[in-house]
C-alpha atoms as a PDB file:
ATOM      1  CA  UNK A   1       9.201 -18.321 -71.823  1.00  0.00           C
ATOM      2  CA  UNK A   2       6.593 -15.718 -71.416  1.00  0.00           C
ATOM      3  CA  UNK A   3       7.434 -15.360 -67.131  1.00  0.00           C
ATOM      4  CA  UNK A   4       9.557 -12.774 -65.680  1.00  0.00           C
ATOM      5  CA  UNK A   5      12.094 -14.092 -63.505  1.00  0.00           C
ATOM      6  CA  UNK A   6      11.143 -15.148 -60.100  1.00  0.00           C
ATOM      7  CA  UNK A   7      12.815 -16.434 -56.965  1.00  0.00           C
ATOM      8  CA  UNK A   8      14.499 -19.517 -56.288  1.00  0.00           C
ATOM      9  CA  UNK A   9      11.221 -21.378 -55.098  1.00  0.00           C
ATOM     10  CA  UNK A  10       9.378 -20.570 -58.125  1.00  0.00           C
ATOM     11  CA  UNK A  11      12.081 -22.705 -60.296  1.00  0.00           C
ATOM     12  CA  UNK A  12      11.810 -25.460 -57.870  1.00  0.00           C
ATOM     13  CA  UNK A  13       8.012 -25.576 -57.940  1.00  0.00           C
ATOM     14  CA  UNK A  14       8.162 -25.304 -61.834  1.00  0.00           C
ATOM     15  CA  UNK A  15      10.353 -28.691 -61.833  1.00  0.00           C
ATOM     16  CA  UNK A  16       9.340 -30.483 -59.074  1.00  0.00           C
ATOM     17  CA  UNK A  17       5.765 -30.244 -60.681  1.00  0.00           C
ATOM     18  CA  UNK A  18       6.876 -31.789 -64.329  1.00  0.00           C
ATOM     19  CA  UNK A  19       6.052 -35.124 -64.616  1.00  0.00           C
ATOM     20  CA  UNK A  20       9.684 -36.515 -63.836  1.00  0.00           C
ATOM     21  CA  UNK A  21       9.635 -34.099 -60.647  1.00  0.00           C
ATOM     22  CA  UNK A  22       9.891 -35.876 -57.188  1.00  0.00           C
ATOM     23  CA  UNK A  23       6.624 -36.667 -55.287  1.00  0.00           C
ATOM     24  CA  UNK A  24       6.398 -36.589 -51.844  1.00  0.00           C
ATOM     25  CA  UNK A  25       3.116 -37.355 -49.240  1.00  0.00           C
ATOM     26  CA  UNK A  26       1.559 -34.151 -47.953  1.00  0.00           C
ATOM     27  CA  UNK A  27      -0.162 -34.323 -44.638  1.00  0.00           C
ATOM     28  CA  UNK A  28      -3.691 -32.720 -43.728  1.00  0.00           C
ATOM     29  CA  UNK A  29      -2.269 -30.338 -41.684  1.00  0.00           C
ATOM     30  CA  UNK A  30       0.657 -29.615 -44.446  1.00  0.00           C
ATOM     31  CA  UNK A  31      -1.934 -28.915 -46.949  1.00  0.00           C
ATOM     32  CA  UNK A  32      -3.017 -24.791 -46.073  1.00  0.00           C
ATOM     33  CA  UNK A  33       0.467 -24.134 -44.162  1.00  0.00           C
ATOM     34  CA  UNK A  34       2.484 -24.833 -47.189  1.00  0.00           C
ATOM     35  CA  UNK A  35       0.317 -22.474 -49.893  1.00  0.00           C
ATOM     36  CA  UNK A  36       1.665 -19.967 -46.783  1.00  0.00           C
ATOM     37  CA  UNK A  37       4.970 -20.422 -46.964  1.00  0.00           C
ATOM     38  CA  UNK A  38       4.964 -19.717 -50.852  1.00  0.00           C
ATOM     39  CA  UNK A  39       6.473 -16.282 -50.309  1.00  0.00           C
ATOM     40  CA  UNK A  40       6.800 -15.868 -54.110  1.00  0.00           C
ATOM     41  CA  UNK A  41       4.860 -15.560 -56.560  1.00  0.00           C
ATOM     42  CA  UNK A  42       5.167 -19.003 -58.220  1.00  0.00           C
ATOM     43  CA  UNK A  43       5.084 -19.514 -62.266  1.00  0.00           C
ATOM     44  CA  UNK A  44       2.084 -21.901 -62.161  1.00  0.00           C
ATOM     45  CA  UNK A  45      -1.155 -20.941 -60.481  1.00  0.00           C
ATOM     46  CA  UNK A  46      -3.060 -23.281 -58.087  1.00  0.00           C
ATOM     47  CA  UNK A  47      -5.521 -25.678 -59.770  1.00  0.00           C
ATOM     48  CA  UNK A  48      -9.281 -26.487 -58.632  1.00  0.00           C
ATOM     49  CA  UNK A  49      -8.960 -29.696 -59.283  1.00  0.00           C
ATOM     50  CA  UNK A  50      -8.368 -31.732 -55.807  1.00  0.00           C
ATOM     51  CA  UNK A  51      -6.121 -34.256 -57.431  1.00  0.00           C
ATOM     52  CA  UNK A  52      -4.016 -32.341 -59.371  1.00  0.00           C
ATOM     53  CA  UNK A  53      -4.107 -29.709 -56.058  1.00  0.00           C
ATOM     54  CA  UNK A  54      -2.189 -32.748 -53.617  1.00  0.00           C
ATOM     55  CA  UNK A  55       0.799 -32.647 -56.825  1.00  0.00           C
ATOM     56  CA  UNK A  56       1.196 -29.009 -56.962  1.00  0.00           C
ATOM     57  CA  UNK A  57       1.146 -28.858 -53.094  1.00  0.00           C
ATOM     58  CA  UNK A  58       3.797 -32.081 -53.361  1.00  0.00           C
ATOM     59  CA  UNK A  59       5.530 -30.415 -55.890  1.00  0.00           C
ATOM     60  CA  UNK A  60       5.702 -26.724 -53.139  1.00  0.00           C
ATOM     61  CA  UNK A  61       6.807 -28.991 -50.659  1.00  0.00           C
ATOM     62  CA  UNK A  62      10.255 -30.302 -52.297  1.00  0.00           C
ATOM     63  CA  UNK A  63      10.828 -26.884 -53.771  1.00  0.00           C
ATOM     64  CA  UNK A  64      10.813 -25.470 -49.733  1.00  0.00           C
ATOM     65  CA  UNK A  65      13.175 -28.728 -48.968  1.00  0.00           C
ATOM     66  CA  UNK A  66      15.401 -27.737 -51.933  1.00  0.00           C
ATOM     67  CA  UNK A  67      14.972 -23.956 -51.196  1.00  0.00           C
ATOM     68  CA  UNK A  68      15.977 -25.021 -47.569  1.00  0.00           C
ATOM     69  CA  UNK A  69      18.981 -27.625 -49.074  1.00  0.00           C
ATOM     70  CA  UNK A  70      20.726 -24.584 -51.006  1.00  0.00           C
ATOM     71  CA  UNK A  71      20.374 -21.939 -47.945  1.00  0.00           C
ATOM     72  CA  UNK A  72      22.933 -24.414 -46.052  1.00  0.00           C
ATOM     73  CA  UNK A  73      19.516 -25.190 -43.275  1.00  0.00           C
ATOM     74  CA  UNK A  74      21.137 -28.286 -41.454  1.00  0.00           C
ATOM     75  CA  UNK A  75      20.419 -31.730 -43.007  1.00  0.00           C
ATOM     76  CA  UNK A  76      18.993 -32.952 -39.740  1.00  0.00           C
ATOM     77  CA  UNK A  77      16.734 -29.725 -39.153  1.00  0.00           C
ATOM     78  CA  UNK A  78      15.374 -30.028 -43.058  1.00  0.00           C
ATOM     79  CA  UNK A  79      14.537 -33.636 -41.907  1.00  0.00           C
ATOM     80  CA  UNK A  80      12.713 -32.999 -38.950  1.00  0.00           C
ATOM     81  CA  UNK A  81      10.649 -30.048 -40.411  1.00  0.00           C
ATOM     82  CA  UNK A  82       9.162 -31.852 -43.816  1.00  0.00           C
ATOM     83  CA  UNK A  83       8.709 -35.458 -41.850  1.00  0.00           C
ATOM     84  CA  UNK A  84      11.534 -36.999 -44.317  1.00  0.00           C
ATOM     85  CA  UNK A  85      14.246 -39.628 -44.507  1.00  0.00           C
ATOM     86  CA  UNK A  86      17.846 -39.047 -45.692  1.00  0.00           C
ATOM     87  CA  UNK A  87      17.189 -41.140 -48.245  1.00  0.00           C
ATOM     88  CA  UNK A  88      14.252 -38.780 -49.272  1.00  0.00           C
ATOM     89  CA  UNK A  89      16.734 -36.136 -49.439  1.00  0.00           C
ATOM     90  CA  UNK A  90      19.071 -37.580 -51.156  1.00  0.00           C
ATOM     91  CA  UNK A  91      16.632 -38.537 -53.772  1.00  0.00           C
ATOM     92  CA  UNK A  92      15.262 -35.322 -54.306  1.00  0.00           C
ATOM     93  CA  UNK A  93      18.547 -33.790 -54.403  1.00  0.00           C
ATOM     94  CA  UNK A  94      19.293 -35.744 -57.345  1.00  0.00           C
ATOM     95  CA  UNK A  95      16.513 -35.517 -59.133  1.00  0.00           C
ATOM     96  CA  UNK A  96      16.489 -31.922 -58.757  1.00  0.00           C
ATOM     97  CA  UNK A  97      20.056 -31.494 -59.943  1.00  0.00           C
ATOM     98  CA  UNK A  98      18.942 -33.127 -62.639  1.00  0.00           C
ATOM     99  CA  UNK A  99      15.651 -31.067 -63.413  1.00  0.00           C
ATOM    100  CA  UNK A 100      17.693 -28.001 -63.243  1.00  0.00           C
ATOM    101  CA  UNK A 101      20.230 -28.980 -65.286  1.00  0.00           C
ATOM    102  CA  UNK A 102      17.792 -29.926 -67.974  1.00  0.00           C
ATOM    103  CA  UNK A 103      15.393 -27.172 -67.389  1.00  0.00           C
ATOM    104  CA  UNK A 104      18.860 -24.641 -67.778  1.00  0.00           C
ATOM    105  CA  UNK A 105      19.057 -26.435 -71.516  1.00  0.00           C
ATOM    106  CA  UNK A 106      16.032 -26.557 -72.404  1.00  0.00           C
ATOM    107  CA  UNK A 107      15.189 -22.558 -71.192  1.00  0.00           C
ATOM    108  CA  UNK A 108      18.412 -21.632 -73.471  1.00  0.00           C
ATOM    109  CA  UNK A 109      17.288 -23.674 -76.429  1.00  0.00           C
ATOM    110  CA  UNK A 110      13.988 -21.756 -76.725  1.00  0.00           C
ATOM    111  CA  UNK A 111      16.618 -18.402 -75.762  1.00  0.00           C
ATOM    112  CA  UNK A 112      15.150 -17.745 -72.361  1.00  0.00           C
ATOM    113  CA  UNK A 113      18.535 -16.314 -71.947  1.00  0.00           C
ATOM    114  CA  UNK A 114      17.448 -15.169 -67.894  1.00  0.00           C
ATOM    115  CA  UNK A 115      15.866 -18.179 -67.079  1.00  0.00           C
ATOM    116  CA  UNK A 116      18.495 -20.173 -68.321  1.00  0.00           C
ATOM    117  CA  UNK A 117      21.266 -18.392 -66.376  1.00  0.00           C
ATOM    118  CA  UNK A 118      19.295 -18.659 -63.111  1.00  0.00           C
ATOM    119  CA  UNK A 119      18.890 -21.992 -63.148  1.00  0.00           C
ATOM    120  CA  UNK A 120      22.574 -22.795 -64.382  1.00  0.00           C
ATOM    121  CA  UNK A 121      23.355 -21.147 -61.169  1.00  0.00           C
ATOM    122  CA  UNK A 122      20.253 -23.138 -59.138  1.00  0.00           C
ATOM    123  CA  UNK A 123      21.866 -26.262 -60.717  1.00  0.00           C
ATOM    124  CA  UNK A 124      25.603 -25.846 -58.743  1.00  0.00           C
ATOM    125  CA  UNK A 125      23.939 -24.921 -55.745  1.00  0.00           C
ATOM    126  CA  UNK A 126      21.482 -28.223 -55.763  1.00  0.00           C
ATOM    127  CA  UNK A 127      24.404 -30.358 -56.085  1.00  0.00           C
ATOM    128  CA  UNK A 128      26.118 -29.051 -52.904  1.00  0.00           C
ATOM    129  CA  UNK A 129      23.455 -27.712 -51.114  1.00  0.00           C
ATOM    130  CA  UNK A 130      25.333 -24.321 -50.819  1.00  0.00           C
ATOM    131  CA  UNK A 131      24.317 -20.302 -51.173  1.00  0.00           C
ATOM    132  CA  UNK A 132      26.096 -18.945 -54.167  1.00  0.00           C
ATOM    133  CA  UNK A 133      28.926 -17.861 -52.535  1.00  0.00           C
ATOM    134  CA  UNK A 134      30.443 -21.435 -52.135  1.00  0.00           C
ATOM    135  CA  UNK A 135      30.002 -22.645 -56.109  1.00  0.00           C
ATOM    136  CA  UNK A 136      33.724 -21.883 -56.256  1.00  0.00           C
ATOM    137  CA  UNK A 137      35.275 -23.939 -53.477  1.00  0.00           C
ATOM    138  CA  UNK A 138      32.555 -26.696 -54.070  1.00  0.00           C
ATOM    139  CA  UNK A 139      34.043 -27.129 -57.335  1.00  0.00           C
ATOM    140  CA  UNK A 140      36.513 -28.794 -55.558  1.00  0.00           C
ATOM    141  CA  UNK A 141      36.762 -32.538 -55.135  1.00  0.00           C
ATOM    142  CA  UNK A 142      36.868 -33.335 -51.192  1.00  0.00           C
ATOM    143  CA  UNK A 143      35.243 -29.773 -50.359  1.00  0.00           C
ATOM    144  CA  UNK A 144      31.374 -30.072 -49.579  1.00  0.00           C
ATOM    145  CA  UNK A 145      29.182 -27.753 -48.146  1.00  0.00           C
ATOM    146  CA  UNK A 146      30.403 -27.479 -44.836  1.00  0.00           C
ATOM    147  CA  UNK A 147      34.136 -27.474 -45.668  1.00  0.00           C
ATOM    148  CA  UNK A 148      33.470 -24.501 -47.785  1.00  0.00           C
ATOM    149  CA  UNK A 149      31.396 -22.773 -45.303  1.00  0.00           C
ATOM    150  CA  UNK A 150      34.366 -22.965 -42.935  1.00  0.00           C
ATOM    151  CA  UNK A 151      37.233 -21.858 -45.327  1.00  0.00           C
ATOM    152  CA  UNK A 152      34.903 -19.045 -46.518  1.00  0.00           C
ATOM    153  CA  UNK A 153      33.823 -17.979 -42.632  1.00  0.00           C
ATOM    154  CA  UNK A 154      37.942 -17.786 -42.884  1.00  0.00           C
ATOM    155  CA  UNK A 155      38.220 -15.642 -45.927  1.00  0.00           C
ATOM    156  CA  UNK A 156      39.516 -18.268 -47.964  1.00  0.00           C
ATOM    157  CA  UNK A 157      36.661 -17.805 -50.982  1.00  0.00           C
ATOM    158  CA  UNK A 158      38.270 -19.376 -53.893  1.00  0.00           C
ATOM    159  CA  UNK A 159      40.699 -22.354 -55.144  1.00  0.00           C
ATOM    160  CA  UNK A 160      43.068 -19.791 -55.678  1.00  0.00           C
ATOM    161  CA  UNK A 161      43.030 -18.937 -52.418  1.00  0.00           C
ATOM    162  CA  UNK A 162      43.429 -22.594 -51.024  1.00  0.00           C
ATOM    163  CA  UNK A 163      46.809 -22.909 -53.089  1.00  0.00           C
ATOM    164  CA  UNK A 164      47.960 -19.708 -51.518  1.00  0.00           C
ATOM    165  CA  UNK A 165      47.295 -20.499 -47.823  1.00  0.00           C
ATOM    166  CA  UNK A 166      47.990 -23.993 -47.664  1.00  0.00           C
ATOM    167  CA  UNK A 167      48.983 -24.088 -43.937  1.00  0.00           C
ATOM    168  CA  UNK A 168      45.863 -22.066 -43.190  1.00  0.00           C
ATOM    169  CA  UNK A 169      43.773 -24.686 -44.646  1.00  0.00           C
ATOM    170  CA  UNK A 170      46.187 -27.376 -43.049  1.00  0.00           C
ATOM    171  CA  UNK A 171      45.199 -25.408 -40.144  1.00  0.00           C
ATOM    172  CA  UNK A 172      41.027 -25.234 -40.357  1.00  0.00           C
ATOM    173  CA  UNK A 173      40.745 -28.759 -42.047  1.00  0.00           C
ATOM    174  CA  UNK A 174      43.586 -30.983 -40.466  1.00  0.00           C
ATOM    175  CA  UNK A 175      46.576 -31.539 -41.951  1.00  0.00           C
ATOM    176  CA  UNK A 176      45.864 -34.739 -44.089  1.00  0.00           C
ATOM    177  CA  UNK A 177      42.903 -33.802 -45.386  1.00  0.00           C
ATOM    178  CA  UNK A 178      44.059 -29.580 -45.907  1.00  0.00           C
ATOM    179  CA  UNK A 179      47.566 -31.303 -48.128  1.00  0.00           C
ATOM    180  CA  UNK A 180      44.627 -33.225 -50.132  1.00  0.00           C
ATOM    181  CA  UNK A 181      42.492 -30.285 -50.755  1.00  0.00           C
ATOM    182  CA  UNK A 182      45.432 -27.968 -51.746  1.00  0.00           C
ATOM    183  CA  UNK A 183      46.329 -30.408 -54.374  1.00  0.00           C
ATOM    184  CA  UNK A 184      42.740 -30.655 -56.007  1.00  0.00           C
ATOM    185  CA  UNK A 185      42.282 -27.369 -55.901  1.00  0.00           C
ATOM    186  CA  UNK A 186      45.639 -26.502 -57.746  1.00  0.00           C
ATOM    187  CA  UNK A 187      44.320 -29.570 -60.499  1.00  0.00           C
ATOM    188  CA  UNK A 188      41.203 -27.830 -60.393  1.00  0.00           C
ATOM    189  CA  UNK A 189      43.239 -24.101 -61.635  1.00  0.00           C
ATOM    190  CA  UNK A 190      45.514 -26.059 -63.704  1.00  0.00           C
ATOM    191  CA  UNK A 191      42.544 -27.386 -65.694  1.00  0.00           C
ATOM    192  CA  UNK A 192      40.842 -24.349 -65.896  1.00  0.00           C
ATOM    193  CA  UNK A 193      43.951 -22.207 -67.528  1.00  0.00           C
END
């Protein structure tokens, strides 16, 4: 409550480091490359302590995989760069949807109005592993992240526009799959007015 907003990272770190964040092995060679990549400043600072220096480095290492997860990096190049499974990912996906959706409550309970909004906003991305621009066509059952990506890339930004171009989207996603879409996405408007 008494931080300034920071970036993305910061939030991850924050969470990842609570005692119900995901932990994850840190190599030797990890170790010094990863307090580098911290381009942030982050909201805790780095302890003395050796033990308690492997979590927060464990804890900087799933907020770069997350970081990496909601900037659309590939799922096989996130893999190959932290040494992880796709169950890892998965996992720590979850987890961190959860940890932001809590951490969104729990920052508006004790009115940390900004922080709260950010991580609202982390929280949709986690889930889909998208930038911010995609939240609205994620929303959408049968749209993930790279759906999205390709009806935005073709101006189609919004469910809206999905129910007004549904040959387009027939087009770009095939037509079985483009009729399916353009129905959720009109259920998806319907419940929303």
């Amino acid at each position: 409550s008494r931080a300034e907003t920071s970036c993305e990272l910061a939030y991850f770190h924050l969470l990842a480091y609570t005692p119900d964040g995901p932990s994850i092995g840190v190599s030797r060679a990890e170790q010094d490359q990863l307090i580098d990549e911290a381009y942030c400043p982050l909201f805790i600072d780095e302890p003395d302590d050796e033990d308690e220096l492997y979590e927060y480095l464990s804890a900087l290492k799933v907020a770069l995989i997350v970081k990496d997860w909601i900037d659309e990096v590939d799922e096989d190049i996130i893999l190959e760069r932290y040494s992880i499974g796709s169950g890892d990912l998965r996992s720590i996906v979850e987890t961190m949807d959860w940890l932001t959706y809590s951490g969104s409550h729990i920052a508006g309970v004790i009115e940390a109005t900004e922080h709260s909004r950010k991580l609202e906003i982390l929280n949709k991305r986690v889930k889909d592993g998208v930038k911010e621009d995609l939240i609205p066509l994620v929303q959408i059952s049968g749209v993930g992240r790279k759906r999205a990506r390709l009806l935005y890339n073709n101006k189609i930004t919004t469910p809206e526009d999905i129910v007004m171009n549904p040959e387009k989207v027939k087009a770009l996603l095939g037509q079985k799959i483009g009729e399916k879409i353009a129905k959720e996405a009109a259920k998806l408007i319907a419940g929303l007015h």
